[in-house]
C-alpha atoms as a PDB file:
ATOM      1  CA  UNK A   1     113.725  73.521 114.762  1.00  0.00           C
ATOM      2  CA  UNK A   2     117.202  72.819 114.928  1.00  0.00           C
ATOM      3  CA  UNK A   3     120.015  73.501 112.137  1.00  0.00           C
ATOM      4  CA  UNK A   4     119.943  70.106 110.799  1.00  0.00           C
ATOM      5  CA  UNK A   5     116.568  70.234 110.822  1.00  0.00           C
ATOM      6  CA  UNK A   6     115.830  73.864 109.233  1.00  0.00           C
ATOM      7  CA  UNK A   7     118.815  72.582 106.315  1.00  0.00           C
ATOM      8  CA  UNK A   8     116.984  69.543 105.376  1.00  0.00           C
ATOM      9  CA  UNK A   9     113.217  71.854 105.233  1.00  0.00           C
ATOM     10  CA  UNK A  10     115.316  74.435 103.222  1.00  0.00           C
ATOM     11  CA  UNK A  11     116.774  71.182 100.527  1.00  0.00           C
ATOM     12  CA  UNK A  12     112.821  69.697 100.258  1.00  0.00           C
ATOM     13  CA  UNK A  13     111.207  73.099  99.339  1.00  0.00           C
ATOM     14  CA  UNK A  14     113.994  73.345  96.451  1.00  0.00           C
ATOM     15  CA  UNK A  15     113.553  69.431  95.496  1.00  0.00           C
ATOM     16  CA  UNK A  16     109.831  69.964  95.647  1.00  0.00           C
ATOM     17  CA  UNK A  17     110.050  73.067  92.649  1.00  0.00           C
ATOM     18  CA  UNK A  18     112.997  70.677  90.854  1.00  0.00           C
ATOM     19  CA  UNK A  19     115.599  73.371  91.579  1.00  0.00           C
ATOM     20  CA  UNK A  20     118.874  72.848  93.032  1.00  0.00           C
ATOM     21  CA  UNK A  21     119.315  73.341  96.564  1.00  0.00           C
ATOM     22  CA  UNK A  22     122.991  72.971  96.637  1.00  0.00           C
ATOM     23  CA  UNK A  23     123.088  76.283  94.258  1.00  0.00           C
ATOM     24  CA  UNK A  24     121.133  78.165  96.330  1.00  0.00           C
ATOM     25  CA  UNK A  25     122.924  77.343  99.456  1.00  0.00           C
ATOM     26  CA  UNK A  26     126.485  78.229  97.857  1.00  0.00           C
ATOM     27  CA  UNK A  27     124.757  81.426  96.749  1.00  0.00           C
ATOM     28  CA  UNK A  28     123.699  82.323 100.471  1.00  0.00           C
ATOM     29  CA  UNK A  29     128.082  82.348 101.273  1.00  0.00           C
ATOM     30  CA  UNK A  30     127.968  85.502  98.645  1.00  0.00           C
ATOM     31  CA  UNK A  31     124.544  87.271  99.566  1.00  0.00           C
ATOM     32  CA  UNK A  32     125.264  90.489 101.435  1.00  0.00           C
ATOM     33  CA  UNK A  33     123.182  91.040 104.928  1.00  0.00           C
ATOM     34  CA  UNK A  34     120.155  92.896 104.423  1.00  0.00           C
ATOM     35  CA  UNK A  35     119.672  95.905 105.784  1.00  0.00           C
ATOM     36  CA  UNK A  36     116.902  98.512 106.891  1.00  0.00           C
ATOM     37  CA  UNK A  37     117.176 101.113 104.645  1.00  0.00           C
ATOM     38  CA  UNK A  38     118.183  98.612 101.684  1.00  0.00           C
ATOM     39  CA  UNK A  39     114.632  96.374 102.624  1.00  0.00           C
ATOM     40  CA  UNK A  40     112.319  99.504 102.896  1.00  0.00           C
ATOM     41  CA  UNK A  41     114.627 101.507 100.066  1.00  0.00           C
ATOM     42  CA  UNK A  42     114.728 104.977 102.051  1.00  0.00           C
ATOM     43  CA  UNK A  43     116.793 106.214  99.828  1.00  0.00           C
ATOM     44  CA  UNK A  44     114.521 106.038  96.569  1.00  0.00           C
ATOM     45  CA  UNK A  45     111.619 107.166  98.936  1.00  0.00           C
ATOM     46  CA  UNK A  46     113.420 110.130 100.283  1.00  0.00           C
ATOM     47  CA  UNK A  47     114.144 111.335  96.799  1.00  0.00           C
ATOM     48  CA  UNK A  48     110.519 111.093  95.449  1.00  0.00           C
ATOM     49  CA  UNK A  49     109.445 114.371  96.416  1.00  0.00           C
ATOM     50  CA  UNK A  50     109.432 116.200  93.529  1.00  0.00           C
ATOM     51  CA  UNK A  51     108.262 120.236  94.260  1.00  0.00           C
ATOM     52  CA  UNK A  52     107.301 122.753  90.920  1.00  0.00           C
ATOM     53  CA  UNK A  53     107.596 125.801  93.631  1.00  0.00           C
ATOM     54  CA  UNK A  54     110.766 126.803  96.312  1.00  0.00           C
ATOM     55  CA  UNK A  55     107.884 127.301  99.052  1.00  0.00           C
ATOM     56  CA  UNK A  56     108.573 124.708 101.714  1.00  0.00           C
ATOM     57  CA  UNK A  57     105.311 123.467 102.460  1.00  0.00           C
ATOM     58  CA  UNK A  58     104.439 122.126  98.910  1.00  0.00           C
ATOM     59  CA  UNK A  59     107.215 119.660 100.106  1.00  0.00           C
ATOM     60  CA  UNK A  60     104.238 118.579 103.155  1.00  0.00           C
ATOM     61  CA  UNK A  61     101.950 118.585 100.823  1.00  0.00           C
ATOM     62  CA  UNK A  62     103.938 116.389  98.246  1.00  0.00           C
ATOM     63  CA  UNK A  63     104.631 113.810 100.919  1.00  0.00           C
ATOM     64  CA  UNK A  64     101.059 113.492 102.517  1.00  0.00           C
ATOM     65  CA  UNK A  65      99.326 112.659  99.482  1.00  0.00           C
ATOM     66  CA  UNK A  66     102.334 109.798  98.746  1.00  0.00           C
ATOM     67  CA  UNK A  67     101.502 108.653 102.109  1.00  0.00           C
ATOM     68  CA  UNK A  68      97.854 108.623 101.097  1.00  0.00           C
ATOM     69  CA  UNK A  69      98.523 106.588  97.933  1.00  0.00           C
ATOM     70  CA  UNK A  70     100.421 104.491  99.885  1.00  0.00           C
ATOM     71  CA  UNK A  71      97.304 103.224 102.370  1.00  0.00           C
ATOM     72  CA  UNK A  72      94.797 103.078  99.209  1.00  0.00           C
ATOM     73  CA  UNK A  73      97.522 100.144  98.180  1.00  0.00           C
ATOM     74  CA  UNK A  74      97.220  98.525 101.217  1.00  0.00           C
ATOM     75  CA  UNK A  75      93.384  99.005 101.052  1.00  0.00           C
ATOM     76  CA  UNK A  76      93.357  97.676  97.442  1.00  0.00           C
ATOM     77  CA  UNK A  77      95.981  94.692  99.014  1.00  0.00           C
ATOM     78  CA  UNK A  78      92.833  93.349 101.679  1.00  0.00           C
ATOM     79  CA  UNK A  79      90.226  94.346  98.512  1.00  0.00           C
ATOM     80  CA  UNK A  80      91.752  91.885  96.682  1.00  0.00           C
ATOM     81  CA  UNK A  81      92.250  89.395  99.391  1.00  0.00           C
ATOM     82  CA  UNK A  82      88.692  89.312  99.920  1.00  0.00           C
ATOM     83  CA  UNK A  83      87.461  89.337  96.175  1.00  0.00           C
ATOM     84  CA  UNK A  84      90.098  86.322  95.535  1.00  0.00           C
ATOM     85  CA  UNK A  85      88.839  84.230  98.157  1.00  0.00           C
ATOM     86  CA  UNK A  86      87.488  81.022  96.887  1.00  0.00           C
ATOM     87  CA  UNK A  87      85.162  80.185 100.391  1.00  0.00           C
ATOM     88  CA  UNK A  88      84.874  83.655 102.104  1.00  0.00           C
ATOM     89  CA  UNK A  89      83.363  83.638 105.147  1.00  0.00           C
ATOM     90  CA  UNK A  90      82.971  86.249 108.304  1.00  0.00           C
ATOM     91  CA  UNK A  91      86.092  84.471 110.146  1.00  0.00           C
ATOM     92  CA  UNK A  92      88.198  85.954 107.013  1.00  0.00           C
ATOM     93  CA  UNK A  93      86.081  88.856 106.643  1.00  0.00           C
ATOM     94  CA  UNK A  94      85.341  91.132 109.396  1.00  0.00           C
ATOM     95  CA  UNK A  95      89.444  91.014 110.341  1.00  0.00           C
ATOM     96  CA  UNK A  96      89.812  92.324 106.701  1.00  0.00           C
ATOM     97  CA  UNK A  97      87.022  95.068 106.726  1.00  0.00           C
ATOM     98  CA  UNK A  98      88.584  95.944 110.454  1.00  0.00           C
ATOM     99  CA  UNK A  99      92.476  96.384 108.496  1.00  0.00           C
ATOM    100  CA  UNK A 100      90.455  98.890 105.959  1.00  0.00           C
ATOM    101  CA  UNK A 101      89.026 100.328 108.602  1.00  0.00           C
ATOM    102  CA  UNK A 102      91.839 101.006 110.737  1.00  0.00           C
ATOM    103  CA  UNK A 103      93.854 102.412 107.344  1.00  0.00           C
ATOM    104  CA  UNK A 104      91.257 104.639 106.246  1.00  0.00           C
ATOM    105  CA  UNK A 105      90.823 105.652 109.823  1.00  0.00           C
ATOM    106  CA  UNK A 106      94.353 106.881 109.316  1.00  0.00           C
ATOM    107  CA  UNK A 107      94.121 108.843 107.266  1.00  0.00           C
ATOM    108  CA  UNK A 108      91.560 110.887 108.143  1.00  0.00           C
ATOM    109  CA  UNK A 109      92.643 111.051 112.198  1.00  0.00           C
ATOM    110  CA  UNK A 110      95.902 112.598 110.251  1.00  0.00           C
ATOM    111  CA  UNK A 111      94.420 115.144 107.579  1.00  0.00           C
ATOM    112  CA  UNK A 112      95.163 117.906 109.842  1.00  0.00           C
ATOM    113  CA  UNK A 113      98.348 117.501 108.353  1.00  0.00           C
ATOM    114  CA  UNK A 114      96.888 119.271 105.650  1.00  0.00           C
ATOM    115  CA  UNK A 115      94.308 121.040 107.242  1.00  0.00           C
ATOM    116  CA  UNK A 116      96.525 122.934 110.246  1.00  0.00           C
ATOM    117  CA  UNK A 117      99.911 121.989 108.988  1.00  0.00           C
ATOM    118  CA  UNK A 118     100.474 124.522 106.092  1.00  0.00           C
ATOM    119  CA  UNK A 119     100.209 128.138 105.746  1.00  0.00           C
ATOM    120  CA  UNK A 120      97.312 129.718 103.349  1.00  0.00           C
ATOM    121  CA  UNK A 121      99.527 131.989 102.040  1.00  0.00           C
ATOM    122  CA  UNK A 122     102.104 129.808 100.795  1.00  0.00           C
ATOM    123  CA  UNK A 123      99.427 127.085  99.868  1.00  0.00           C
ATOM    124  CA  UNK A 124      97.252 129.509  97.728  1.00  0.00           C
ATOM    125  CA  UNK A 125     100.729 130.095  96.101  1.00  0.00           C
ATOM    126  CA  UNK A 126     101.978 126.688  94.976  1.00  0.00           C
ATOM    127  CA  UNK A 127      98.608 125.548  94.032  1.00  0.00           C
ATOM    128  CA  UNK A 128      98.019 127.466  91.193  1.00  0.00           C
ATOM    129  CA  UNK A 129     101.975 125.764  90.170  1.00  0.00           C
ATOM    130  CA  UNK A 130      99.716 122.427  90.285  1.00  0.00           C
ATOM    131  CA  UNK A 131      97.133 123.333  87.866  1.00  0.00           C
ATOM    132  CA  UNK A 132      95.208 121.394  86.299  1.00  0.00           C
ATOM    133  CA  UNK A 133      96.385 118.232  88.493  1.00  0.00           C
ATOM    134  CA  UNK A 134      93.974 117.151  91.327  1.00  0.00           C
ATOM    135  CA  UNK A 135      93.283 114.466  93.762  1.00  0.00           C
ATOM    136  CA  UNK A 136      90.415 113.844  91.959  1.00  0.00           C
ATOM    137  CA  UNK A 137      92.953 112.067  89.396  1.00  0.00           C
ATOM    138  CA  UNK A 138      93.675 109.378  92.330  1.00  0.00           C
ATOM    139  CA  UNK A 139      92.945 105.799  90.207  1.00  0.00           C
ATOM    140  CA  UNK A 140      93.776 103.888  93.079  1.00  0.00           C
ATOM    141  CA  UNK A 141      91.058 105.800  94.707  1.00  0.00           C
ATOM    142  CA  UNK A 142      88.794 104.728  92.226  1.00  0.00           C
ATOM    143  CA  UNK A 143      89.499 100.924  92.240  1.00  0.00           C
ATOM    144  CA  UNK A 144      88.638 100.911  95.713  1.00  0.00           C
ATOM    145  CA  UNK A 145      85.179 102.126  95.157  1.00  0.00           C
ATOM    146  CA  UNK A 146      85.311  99.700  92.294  1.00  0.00           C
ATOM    147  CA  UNK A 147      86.091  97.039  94.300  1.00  0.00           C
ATOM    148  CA  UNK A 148      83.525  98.089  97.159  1.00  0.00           C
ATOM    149  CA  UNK A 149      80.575  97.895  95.256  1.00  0.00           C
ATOM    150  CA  UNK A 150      78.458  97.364  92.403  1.00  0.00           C
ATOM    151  CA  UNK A 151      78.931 100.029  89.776  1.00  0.00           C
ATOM    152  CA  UNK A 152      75.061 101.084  90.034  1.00  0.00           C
ATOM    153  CA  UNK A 153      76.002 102.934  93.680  1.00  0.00           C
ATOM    154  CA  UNK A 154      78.663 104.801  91.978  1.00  0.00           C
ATOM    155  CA  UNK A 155      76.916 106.495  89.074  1.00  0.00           C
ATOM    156  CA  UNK A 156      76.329 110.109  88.893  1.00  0.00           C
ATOM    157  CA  UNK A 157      73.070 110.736  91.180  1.00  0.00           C
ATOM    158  CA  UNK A 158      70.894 112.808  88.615  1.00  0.00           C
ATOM    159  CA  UNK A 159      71.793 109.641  86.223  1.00  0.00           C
ATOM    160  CA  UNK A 160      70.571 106.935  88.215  1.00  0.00           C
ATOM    161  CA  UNK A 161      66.836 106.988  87.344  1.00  0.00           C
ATOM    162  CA  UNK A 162      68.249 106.618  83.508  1.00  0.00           C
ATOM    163  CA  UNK A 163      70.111 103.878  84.469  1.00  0.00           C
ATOM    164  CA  UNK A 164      68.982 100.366  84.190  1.00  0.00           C
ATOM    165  CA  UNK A 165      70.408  97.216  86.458  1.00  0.00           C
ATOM    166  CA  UNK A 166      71.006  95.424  83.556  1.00  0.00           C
ATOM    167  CA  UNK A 167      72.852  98.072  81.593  1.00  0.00           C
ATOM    168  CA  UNK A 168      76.346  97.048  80.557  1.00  0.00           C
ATOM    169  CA  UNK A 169      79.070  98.100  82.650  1.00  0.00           C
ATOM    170  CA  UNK A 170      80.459  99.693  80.004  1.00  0.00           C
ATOM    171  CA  UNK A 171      77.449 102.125  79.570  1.00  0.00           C
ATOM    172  CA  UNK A 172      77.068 102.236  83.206  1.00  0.00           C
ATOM    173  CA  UNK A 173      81.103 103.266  83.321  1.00  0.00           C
ATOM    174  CA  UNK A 174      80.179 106.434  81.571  1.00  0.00           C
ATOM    175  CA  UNK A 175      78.260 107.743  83.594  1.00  0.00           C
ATOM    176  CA  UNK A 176      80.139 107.407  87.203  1.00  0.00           C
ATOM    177  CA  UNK A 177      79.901 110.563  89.240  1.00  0.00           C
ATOM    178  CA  UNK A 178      83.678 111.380  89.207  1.00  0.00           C
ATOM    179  CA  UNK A 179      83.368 111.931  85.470  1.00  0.00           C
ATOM    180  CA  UNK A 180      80.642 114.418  86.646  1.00  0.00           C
ATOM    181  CA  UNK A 181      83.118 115.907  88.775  1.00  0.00           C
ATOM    182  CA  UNK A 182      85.422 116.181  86.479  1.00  0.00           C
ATOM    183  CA  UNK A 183      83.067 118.480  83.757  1.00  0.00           C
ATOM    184  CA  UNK A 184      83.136 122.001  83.642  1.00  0.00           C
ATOM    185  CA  UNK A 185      80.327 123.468  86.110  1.00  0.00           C
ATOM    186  CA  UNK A 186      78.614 125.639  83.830  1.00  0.00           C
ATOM    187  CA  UNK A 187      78.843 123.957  80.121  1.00  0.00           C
ATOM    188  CA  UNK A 188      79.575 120.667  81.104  1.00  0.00           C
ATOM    189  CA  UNK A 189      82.810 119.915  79.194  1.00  0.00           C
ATOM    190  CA  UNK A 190      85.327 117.714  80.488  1.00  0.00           C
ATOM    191  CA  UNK A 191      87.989 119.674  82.193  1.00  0.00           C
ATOM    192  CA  UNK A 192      91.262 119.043  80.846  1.00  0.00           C
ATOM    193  CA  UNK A 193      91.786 117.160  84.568  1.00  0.00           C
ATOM    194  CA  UNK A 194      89.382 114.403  83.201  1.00  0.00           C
ATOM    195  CA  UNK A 195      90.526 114.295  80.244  1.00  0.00           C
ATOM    196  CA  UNK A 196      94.284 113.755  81.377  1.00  0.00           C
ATOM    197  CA  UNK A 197      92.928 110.907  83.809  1.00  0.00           C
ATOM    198  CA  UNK A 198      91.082 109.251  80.907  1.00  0.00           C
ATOM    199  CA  UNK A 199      94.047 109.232  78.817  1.00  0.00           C
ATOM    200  CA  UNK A 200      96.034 107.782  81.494  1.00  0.00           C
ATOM    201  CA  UNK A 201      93.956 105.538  83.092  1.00  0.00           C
ATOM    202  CA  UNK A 202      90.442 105.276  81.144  1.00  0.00           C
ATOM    203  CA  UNK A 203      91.116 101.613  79.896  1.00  0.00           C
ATOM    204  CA  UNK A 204      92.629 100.506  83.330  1.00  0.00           C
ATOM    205  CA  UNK A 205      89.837 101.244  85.097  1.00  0.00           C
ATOM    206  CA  UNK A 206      87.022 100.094  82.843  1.00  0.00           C
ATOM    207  CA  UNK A 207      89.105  96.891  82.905  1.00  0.00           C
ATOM    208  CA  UNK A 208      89.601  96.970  86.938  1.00  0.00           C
ATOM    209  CA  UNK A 209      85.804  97.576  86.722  1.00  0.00           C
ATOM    210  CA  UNK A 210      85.077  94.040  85.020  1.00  0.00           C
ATOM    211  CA  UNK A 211      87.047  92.289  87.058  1.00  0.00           C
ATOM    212  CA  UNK A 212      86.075  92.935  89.803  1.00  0.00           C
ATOM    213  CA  UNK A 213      81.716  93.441  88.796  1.00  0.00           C
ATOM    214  CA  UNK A 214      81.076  89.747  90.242  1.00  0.00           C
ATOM    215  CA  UNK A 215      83.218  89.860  93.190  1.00  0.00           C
ATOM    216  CA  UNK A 216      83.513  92.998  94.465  1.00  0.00           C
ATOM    217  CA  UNK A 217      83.208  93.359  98.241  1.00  0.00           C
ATOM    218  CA  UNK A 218      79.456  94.015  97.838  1.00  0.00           C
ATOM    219  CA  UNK A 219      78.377  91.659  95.741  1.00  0.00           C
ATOM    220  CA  UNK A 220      80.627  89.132  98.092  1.00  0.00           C
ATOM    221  CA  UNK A 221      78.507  89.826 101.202  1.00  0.00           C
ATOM    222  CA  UNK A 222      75.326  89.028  99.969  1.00  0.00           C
ATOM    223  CA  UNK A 223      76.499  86.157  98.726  1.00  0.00           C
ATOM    224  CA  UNK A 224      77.115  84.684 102.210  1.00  0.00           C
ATOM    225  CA  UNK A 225      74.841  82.508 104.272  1.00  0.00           C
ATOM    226  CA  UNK A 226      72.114  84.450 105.830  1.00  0.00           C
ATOM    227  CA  UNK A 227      73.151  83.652 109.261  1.00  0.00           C
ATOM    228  CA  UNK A 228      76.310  85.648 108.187  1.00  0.00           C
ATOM    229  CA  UNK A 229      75.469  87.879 106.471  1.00  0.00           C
ATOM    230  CA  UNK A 230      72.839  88.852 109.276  1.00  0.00           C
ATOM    231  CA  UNK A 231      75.863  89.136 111.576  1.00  0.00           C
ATOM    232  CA  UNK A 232      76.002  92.169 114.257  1.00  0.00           C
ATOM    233  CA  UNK A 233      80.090  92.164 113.816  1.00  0.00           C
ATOM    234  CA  UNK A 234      80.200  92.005 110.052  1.00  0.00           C
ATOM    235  CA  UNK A 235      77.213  94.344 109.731  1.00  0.00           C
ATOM    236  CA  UNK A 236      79.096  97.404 111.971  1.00  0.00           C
ATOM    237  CA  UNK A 237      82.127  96.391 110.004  1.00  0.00           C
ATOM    238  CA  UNK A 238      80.079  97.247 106.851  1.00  0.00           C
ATOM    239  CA  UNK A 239      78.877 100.119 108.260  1.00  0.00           C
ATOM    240  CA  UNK A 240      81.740 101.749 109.603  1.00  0.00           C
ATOM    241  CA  UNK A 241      83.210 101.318 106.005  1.00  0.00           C
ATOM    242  CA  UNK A 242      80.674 102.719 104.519  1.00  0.00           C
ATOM    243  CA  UNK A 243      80.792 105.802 106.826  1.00  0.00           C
ATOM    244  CA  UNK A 244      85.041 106.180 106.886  1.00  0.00           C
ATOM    245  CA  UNK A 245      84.846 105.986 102.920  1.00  0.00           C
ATOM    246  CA  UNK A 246      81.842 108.123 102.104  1.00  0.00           C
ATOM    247  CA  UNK A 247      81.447 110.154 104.808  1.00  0.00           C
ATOM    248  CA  UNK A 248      84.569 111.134 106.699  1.00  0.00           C
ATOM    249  CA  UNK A 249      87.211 110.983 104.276  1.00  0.00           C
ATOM    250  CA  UNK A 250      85.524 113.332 101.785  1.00  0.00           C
ATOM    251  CA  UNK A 251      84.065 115.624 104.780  1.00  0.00           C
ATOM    252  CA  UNK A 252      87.928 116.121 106.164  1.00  0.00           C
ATOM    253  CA  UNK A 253      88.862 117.660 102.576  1.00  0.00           C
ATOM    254  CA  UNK A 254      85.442 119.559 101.823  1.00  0.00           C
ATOM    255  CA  UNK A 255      86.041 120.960 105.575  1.00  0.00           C
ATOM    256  CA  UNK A 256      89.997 121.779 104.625  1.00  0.00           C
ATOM    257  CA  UNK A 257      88.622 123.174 101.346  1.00  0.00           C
ATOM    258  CA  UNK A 258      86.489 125.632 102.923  1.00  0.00           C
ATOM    259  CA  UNK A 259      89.742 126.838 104.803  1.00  0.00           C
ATOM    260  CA  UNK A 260      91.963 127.634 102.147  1.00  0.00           C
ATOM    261  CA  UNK A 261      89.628 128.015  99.332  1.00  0.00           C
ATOM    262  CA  UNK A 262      87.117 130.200 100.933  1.00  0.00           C
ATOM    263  CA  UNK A 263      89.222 133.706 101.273  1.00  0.00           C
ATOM    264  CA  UNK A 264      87.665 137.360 102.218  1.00  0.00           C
ATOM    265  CA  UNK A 265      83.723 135.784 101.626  1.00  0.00           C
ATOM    266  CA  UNK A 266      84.769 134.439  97.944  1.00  0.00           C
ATOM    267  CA  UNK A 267      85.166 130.656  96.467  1.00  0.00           C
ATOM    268  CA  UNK A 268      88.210 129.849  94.810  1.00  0.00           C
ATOM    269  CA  UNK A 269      87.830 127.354  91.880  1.00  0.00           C
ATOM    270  CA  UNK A 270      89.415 123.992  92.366  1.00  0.00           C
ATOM    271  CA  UNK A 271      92.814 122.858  90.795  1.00  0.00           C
ATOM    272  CA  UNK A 272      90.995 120.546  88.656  1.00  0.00           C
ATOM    273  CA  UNK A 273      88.023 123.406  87.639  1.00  0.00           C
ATOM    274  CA  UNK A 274      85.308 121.054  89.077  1.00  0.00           C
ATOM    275  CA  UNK A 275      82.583 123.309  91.265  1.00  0.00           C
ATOM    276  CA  UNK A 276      84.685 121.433  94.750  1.00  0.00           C
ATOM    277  CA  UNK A 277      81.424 122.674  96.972  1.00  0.00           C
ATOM    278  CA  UNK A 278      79.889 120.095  95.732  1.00  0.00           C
ATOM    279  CA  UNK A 279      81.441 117.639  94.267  1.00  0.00           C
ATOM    280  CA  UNK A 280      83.042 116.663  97.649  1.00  0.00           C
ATOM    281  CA  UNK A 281      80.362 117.235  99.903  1.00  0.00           C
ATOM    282  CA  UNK A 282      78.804 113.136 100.695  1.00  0.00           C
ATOM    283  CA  UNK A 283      76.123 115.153 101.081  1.00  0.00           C
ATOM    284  CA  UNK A 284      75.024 115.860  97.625  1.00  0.00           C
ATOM    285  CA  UNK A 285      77.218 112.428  96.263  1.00  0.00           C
ATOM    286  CA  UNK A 286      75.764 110.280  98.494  1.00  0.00           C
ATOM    287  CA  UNK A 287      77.724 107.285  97.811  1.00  0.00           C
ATOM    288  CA  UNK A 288      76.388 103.958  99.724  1.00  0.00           C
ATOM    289  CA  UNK A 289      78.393 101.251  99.171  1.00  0.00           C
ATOM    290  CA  UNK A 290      75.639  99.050 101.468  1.00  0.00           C
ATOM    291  CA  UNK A 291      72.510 100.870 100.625  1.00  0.00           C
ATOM    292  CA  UNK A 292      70.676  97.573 102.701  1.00  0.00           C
ATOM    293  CA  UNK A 293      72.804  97.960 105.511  1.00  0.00           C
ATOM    294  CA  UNK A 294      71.195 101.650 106.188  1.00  0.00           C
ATOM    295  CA  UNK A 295      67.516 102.853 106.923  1.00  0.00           C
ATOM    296  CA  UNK A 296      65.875 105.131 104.922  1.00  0.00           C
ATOM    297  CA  UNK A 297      65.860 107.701 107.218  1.00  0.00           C
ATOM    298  CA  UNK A 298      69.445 107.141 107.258  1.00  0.00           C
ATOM    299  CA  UNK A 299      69.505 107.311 103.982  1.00  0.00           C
ATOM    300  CA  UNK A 300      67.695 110.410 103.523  1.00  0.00           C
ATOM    301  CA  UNK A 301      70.332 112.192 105.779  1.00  0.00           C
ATOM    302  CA  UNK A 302      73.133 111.295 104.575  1.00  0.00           C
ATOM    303  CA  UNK A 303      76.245 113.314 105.683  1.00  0.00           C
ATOM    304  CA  UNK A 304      74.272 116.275 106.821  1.00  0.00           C
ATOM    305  CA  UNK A 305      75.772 118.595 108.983  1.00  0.00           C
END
């Protein structure tokens, strides 16, 4: 495209939205070059770590889990792609499931960060500085697993025999295993974790929830063509989701738990109070996102090591 050319293109996109070009143009003789660090804004992000202890690997720690809440936006960014498509098919699909793939496959190919990459000592130190905040209280976390599947694979496992299919979602919303996980072990009230997270973002997510109950990325598969949805590519794509999510992201932290929180044969108690052996083992969870992607045997052994 030549100059002429790209001037003229420039003049008919601000004609076509009734603005005027000549304005815009003039203001392009004032506009300062853009720059790296202005575009990506290193400064602000460089000053977001914000420590509660002088013990320099809390600063790691800070910046891994911003970095972490960083892909689950990106995740949520293809999530919403998909759920916002008016005629999805596997052409736009499976390159979307293989982007969440690759991101969650990220992150847990890098959680030795926090697995090798801090000292016990110092981390049993600053931890108890972070009580009673948790990753549990990730709510981008949650709206992925909203957006993944229907709410049914995401209630508390000893509740789902009490639970009907065509409960509300509100009813169904109480009783989501991360609330669970968020209860004290032995009388079952709400830690104040949970009850921070409600009050912060209880209504979000029961609204994120809604929105997304009739197109989340479940209930968008099987509502493809059946020579689609019986696809080998989109299938393993599935799958492999399924097993990143629910399988080796939560194993990489139960596994990291075990070495800091397991000292001299005794079990340290969570940041958040929950009882952590099991509430992030997949094991015990077992949360299926595709539950007819995976055999019953499969099923059955879930996550077992």
């Amino acid at each position: 495209m030549t100059n002429d050319e790209a001037t003229e293109a420039v003049i008919r996109k601000f004609k076509s939205v009734k603005q005027n070009p000549d304005v815009y143009l003039e203001g392009l003789m004032y506009s300062k070059p853009i720059t790296y660090w202005d575009y990506i804004q290193v400064d602000t992000l460089l000053s977001l770590q914000k420590t509660r202890t002088n013990l320099p690997d809390e600063e790691i720690f800070v910046m891994y889990h911003q970095v972490t809440e960083l892909y689950f936006k990106m995740i949520l960014s293809e999530l919403k792609q998909i759920a916002n498509h008016p005629y999805l098919r596997k052409s736009f699909l499976i390159p979307r499931i293989a982007r969440i793939n690759r991101y969650v496959g990220a992150l847990t190919m890098t959680f030795d960060i926090m697995s090798e990459g801090m000292e016990v000592e110092q981390y049993l130190k600053f931890r108890n500085a972070l009580t009673p905040a948790s990753g549990f209280q990730s709510a981008q976390y949650r709206m992925i697993e909203i957006c993944c599947t229907d709410l049914d694979q995401l209630v508390d496992p000893r509740q789902r025999k009490t639970i009907k299919e065509s409960d509300t979602v509100e009813k169904k919303f109480q009783h989501l295993y991360w609330l669970a996980g968020g209860e004290h072990p032995k009388t079952g009230e709400k830690t104040l974790t949970l009850s921070l997270f409600e009050e912060k973002y209880g209504k979000v997510l029961l609204q994120h929830t809604n929105e997304f109950a009739d197109k989340n990325l479940r209930k968008k598969y099987t509502a493809l063509p059946k020579s689609e949805r019986t696809d080998e590519e989109l299938i393993f794509a599935l799958r492999e989701l399924d097993r990143k999510i629910n399988i080796e992201w939560p194993l990489v932290h139960y596994n990291t738990a075990k070495k800091y929180l397991i000292t001299k044969g005794e079990t340290n108690k969570a940041t958040g109070g929950s009882d952590w052996t099991k509430y992030l083992h997949p094991m015990y969870q077992k949360r299926i996102f595709f539950p007819e992607l995976w055999s019953k045997e499969e099923i059955d052994n879930w996550a077992k090591q």
